[in-house]
Protein backbone atom coordinates (compact mmCIF):
# COMPACT_ATOMS: atom_id res chain seq x y z
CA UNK A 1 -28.06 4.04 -3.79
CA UNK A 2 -31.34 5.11 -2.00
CA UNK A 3 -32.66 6.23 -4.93
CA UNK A 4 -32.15 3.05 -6.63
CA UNK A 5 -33.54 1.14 -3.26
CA UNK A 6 -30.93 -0.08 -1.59
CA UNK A 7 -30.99 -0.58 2.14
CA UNK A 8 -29.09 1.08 4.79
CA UNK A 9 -27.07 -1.77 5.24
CA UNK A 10 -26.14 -2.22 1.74
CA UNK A 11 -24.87 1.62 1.94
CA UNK A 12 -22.63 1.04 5.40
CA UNK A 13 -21.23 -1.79 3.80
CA UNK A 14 -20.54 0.18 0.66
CA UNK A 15 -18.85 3.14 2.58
CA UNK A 16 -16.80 0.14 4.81
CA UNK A 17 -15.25 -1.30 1.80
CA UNK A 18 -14.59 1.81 0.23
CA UNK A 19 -12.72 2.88 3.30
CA UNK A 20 -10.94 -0.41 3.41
CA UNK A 21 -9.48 0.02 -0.56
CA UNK A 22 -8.42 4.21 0.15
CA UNK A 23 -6.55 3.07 3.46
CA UNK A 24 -4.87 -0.40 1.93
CA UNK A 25 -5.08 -2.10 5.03
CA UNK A 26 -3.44 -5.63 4.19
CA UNK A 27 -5.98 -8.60 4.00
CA UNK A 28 -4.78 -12.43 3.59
CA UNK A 29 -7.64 -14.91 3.48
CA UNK A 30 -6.40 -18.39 3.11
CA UNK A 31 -9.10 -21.17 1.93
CA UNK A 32 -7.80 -24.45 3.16
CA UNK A 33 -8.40 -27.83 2.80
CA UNK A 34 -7.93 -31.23 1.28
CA UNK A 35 -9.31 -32.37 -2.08
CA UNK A 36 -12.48 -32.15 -3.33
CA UNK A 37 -13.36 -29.43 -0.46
CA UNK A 38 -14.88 -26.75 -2.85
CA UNK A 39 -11.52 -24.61 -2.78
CA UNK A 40 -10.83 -22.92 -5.88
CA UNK A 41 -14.86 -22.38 -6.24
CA UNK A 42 -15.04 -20.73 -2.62
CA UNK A 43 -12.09 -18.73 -3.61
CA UNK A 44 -12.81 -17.15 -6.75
CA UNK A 45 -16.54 -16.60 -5.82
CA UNK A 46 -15.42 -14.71 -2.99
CA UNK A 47 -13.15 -13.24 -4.50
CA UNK A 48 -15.64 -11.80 -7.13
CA UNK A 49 -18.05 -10.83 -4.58
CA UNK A 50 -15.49 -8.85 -2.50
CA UNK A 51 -13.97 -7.15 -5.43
CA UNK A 52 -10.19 -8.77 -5.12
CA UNK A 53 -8.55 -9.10 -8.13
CA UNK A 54 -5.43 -12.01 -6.67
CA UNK A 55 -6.06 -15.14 -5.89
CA UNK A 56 -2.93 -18.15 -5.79
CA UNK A 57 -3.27 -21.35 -5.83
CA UNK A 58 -0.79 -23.59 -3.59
CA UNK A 59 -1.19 -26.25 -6.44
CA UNK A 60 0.57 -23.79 -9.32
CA UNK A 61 3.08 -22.77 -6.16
CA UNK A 62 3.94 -26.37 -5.44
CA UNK A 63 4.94 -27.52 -9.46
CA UNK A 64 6.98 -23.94 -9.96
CA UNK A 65 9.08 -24.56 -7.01
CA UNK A 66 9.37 -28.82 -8.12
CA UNK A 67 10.36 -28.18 -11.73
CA UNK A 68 12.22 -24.60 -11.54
CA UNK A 69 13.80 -25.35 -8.55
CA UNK A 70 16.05 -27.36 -6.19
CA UNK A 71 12.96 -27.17 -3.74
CA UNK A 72 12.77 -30.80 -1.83
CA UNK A 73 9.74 -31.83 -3.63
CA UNK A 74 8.51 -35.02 -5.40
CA UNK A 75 6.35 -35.46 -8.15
CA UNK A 76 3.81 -37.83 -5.72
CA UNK A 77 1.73 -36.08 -3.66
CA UNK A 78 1.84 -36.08 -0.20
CA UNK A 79 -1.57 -38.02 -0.04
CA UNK A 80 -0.32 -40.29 -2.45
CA UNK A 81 2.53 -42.10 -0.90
CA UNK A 82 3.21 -44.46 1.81
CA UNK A 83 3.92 -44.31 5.60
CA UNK A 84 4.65 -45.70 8.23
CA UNK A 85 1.89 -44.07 10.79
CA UNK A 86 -0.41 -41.28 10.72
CA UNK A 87 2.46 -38.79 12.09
CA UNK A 88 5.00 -39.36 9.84
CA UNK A 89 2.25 -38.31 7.03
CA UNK A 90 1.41 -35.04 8.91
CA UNK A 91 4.94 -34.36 9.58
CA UNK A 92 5.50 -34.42 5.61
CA UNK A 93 2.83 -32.85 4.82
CA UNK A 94 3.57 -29.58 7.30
CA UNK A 95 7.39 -29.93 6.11
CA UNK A 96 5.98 -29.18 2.12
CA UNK A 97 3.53 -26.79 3.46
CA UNK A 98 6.55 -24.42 5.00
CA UNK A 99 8.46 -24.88 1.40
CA UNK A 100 5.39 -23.38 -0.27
CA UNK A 101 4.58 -20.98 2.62
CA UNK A 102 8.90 -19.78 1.14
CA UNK A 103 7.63 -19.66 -2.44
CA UNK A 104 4.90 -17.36 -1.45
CA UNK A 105 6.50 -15.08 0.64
CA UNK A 106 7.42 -12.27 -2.18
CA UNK A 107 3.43 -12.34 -3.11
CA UNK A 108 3.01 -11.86 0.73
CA UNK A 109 5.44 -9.39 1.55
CA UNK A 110 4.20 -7.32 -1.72
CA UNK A 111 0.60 -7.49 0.07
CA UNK A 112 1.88 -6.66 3.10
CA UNK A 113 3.64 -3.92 1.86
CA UNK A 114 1.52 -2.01 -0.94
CA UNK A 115 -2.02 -3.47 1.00
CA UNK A 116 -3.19 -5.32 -1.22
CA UNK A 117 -5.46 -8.02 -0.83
CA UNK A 118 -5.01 -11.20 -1.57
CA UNK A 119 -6.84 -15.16 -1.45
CA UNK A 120 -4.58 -18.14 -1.34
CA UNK A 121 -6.09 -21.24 -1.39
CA UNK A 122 -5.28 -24.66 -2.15
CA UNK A 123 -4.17 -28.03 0.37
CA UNK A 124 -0.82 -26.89 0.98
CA UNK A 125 -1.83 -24.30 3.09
CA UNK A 126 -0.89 -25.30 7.37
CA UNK A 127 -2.60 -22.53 9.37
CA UNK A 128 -0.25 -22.65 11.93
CA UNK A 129 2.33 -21.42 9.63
CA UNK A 130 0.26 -18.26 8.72
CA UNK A 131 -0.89 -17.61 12.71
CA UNK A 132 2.77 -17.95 13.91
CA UNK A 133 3.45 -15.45 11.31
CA UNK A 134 0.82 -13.20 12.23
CA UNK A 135 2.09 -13.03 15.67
CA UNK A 136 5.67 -12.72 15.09
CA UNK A 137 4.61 -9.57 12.39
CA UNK A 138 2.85 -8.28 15.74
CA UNK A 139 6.04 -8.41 18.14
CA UNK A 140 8.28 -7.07 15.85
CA UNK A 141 6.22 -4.94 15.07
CA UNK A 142 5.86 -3.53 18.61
CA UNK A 143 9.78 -4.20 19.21
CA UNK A 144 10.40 -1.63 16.10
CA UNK A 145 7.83 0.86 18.20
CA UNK A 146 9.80 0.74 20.79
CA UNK A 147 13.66 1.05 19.12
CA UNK A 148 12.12 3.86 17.02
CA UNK A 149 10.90 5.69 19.89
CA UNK A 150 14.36 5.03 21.72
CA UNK A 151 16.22 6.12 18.64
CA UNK A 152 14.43 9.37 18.47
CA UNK A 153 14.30 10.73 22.20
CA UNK A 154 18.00 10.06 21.57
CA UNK A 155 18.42 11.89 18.36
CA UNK A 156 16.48 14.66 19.95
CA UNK A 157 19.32 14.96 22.91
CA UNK A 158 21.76 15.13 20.42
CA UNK A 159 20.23 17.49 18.90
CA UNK A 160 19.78 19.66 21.87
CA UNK A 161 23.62 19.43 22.59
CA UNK A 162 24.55 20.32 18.69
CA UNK A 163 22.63 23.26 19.32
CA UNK A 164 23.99 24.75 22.50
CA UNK A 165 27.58 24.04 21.47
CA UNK A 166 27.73 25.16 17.74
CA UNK A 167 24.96 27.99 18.56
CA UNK A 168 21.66 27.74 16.45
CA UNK A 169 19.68 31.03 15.06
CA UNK A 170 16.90 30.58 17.74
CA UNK A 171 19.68 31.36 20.39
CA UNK A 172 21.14 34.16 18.37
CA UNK A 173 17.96 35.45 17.59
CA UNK A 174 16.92 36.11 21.53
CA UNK A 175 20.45 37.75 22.08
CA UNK A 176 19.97 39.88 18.81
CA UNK A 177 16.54 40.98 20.03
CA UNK A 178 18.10 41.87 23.51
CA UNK A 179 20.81 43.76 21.88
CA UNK A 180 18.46 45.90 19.53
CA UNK A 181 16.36 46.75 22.60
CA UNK A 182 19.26 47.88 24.91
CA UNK A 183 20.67 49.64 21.92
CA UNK A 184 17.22 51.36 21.16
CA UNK A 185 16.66 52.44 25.05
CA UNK A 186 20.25 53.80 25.30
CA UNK A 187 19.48 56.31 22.31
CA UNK A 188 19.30 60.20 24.03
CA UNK A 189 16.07 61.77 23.50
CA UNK A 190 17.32 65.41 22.12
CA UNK A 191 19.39 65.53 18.62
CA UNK A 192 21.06 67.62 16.57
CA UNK A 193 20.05 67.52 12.56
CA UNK A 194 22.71 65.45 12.02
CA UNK A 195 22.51 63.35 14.89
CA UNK A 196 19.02 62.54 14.18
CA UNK A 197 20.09 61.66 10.61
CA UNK A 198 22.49 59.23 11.99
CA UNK A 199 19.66 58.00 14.64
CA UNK A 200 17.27 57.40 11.92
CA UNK A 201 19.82 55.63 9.96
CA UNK A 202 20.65 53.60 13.16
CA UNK A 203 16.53 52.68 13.48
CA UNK A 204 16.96 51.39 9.71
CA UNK A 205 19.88 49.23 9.94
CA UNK A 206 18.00 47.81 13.40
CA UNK A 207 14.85 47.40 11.73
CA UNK A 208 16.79 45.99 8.28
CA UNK A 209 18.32 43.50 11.26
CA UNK A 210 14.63 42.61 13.17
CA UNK A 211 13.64 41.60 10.18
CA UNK A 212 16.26 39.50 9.01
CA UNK A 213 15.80 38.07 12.78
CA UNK A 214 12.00 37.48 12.04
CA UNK A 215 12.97 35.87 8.63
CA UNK A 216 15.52 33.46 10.19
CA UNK A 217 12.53 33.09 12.49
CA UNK A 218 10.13 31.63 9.81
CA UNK A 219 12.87 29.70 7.99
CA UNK A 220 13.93 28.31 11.52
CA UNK A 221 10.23 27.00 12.47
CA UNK A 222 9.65 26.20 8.90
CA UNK A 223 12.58 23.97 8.98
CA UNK A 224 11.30 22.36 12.58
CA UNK A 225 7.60 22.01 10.85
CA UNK A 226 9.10 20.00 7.96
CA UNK A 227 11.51 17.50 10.17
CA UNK A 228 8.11 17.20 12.77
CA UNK A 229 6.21 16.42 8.97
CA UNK A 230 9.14 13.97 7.51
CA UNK A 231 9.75 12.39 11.48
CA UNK A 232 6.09 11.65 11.41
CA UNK A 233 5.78 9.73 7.94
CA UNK A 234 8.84 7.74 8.57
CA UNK A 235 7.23 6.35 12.30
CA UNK A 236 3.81 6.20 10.79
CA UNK A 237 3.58 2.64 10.46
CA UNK A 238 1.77 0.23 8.47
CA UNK A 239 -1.64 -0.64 8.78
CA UNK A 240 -2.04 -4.40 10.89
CA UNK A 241 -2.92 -6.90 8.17
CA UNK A 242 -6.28 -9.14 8.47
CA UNK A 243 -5.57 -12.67 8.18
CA UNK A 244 -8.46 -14.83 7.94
CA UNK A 245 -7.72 -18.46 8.31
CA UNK A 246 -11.31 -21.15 6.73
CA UNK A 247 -10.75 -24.50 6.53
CA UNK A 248 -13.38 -25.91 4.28
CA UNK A 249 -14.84 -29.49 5.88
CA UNK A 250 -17.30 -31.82 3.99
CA UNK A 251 -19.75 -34.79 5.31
CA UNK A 252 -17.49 -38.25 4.97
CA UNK A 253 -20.31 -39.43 2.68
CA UNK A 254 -20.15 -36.66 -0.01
CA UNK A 255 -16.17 -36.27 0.38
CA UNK A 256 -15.78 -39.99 0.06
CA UNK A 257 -18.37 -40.10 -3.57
CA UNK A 258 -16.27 -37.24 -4.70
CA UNK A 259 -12.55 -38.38 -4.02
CA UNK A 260 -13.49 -41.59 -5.49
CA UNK A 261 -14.72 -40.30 -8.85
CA UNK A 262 -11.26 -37.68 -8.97
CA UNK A 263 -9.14 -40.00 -8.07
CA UNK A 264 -10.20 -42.26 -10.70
CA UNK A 265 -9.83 -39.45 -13.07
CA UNK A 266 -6.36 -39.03 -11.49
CA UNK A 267 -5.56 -42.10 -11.78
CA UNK A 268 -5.96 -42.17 -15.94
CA UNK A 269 -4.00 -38.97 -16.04
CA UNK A 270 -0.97 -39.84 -13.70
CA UNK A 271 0.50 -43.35 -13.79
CA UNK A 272 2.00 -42.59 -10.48
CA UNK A 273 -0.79 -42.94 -8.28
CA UNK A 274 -1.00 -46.35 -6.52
CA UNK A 275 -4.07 -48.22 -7.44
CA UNK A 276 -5.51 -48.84 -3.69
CA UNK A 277 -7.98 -45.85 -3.65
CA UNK A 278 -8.98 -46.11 0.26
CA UNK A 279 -5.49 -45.41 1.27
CA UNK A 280 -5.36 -42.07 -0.80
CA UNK A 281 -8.61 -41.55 1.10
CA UNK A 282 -7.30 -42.17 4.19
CA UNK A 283 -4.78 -40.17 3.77
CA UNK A 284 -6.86 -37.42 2.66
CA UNK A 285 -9.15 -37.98 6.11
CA UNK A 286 -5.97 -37.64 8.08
CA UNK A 287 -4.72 -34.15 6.81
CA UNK A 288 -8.50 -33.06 6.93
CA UNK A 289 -8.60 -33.90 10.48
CA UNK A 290 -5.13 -32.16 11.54
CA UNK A 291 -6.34 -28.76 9.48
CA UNK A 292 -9.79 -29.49 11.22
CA UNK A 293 -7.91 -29.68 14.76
CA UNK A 294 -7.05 -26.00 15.00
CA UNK A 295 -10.74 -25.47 15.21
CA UNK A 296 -10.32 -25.36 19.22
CA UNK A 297 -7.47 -22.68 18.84
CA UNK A 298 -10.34 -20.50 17.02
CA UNK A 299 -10.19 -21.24 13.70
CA UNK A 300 -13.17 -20.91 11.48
CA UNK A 301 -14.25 -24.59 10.21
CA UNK A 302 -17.01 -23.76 7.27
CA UNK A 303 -18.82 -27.26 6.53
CA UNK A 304 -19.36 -27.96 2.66
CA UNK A 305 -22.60 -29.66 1.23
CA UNK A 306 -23.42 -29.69 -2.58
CA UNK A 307 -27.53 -28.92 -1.04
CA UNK A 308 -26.54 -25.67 0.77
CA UNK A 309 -23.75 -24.31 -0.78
CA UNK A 310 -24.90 -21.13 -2.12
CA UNK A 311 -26.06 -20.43 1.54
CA UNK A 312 -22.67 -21.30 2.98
CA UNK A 313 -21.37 -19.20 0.56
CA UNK A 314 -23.29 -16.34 1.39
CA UNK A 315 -22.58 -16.31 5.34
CA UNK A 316 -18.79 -16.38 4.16
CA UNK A 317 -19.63 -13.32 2.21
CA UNK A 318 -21.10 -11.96 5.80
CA UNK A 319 -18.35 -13.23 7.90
CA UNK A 320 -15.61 -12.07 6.02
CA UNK A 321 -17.18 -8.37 5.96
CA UNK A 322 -17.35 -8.85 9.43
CA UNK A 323 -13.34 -9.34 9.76
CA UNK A 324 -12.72 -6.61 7.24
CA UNK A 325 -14.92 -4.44 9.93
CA UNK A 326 -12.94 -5.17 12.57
CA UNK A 327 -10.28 -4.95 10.79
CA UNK A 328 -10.98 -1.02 9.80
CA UNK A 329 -11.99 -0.29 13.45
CA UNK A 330 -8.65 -1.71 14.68
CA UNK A 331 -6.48 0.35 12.38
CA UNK A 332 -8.58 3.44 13.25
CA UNK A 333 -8.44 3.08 16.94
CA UNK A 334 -4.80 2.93 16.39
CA UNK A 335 -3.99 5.39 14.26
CA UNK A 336 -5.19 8.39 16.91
CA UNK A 337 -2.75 6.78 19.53
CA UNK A 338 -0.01 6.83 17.40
């Protein structure tokens, strides 16, 4: 890569993501957002530039679990129907969100599991589904710790008792040893022919017997070497996924030309749709504003312009590097503790 003029910083980020593929650490970036937002474009761009072959759409999720299932969804969307008040519209709309959050959980727990990466995107997607997640992964995760940990100083008395009762080889190997030793100093010093034939027969059979001692030795330590090896995969634990919550946000002006235009595409396609446009928009503002609220609880809110979108799209590039960095340095620092 220097030879062909790349920068240092184009090598680190090389050797970062080629660090972050050998140790499969888990990555989950979910693209929210209503209509019209830029989505599936966002998605599969960065999903190209970053190298990550899956990426679901919420959309595809949603008419699986309508028409192959007895899921509690209609054919309207959410967006498209009437209510009462504002809350009774987000309430809805976070009840379908956790029914699609229940068709995705294989493809999650498969991710999770093999670390693999993975985008989901589409306006189903309630962050506060995939941060509660995230947080309840990290407490059990720390409760297993513990009940593992528990479980093995335990199995380790056991083992201790097992030993001293049924009498292991590294016991009768130090009462062998002191028994060859005692039996070698009693010997007498002056023998006849015979005698020293049977004395070098006796240093034989004692030597035949050391190493028999040394061999049940190795096998013994061997045997403590590969439970300390097989102990040590099975409490090695998985590396902590990166989730990476964006909400995509557009200018009311731009949103508003575009919604217009697809809805009146919509509209020609799907008889169901009612035919007062502002209240689809409406509703559309009002589940943009409740993904946009979780902004103060630190979520990243990326604002969408058709002038400066390859420029938004390149600091996503950046940003999500960034995560995947501190995502690296996390699992590293952990994995010398453990």
């Amino acid at each position: 890569m220097e030879k062909r003029g790349y920068g240092e910083d184009y090598i680190n980020r090389y050797k970062m993501m080629t660090r972050f593929h050998h140790q499969r650490v888990p990555l989950v970036i979910l693209v929210c957002g209503t209509a019209c937002t830029g989505k599936s474009t966002i998605a599969t761009q960065l999903a190209q530039r970053l190298n990550l072959p899956n990426v679901l759409q919420t959309d595809m999720v949603y008419e699986l679990l309508r028409t192959s299932t007895d899921a509690p969804l209609t054919s309207v969307p959410v967006w498209a129907r009437d209510f009462n008040s504002p809350e009774e519209l987000i309430t809805e709309f976070c009840r379908e969100c956790r029914v699609v959050r229940k068709g995705l959980a294989g493809d999650l727990k498969k991710a999770m599991k093999d670390g693999k990466p993975i985008i989901i995107e589409g306006i189903h997607l309630d962050p506060s589904i995939y941060l509660m997640d995230e947080e309840n992964a990290d407490d059990n995760s720390r409760i297993e710790k513990k009940v593992e940990s528990g479980n093995s100083s335990i199995s380790a008395e056991k083992k201790t008792e097992q030993q001293s009762e049924n009498g292991q080889p590294e016991n009768i190997v130090s009462v062998l040893k002191e028994d060859i030793i005692q039996s070698q100093d009693c010997l007498p010093e002056s023998r006849t022919s015979e005698g020293l034939s049977g004395a070098d027969s006796h240093e034989i059979t004692s030597s035949d017997s050391e190493e028999k001692i040394l061999k049940a030795e190795g096998n013994g330590q061997k045997d403590l070497d590969q439970q300390k090896n097989n102990s040590a995969k099975k409490d090695k634990p998985a590396a902590e996924p990166i989730v990476v919550p964006i909400v995509l946000r557009m200018s009311d002006f731009d949103h508003k030309a575009l919604l217009e235009e697809w809805i009146a595409t919509r509209a020609i396609r799907d008889n169901c749709l009612p035919q007062d446009h502002r209240k689809l928009i409406n509703n559309l503002k009002l589940i943009q504003d409740y993904l946009c609220s979780f902004e103060a609880q630190g979520l990243t809110v990326v604002d969408i312009s058709a002038n400066s979108f390859p420029q938004t799209l390149d600091w996503l590039h950046g940003y999500l590097l960034q995560c995947i960095e501190r995502g690296l340095l996390a699992a590293c620092s952990e994995g010398p503790k453990q």
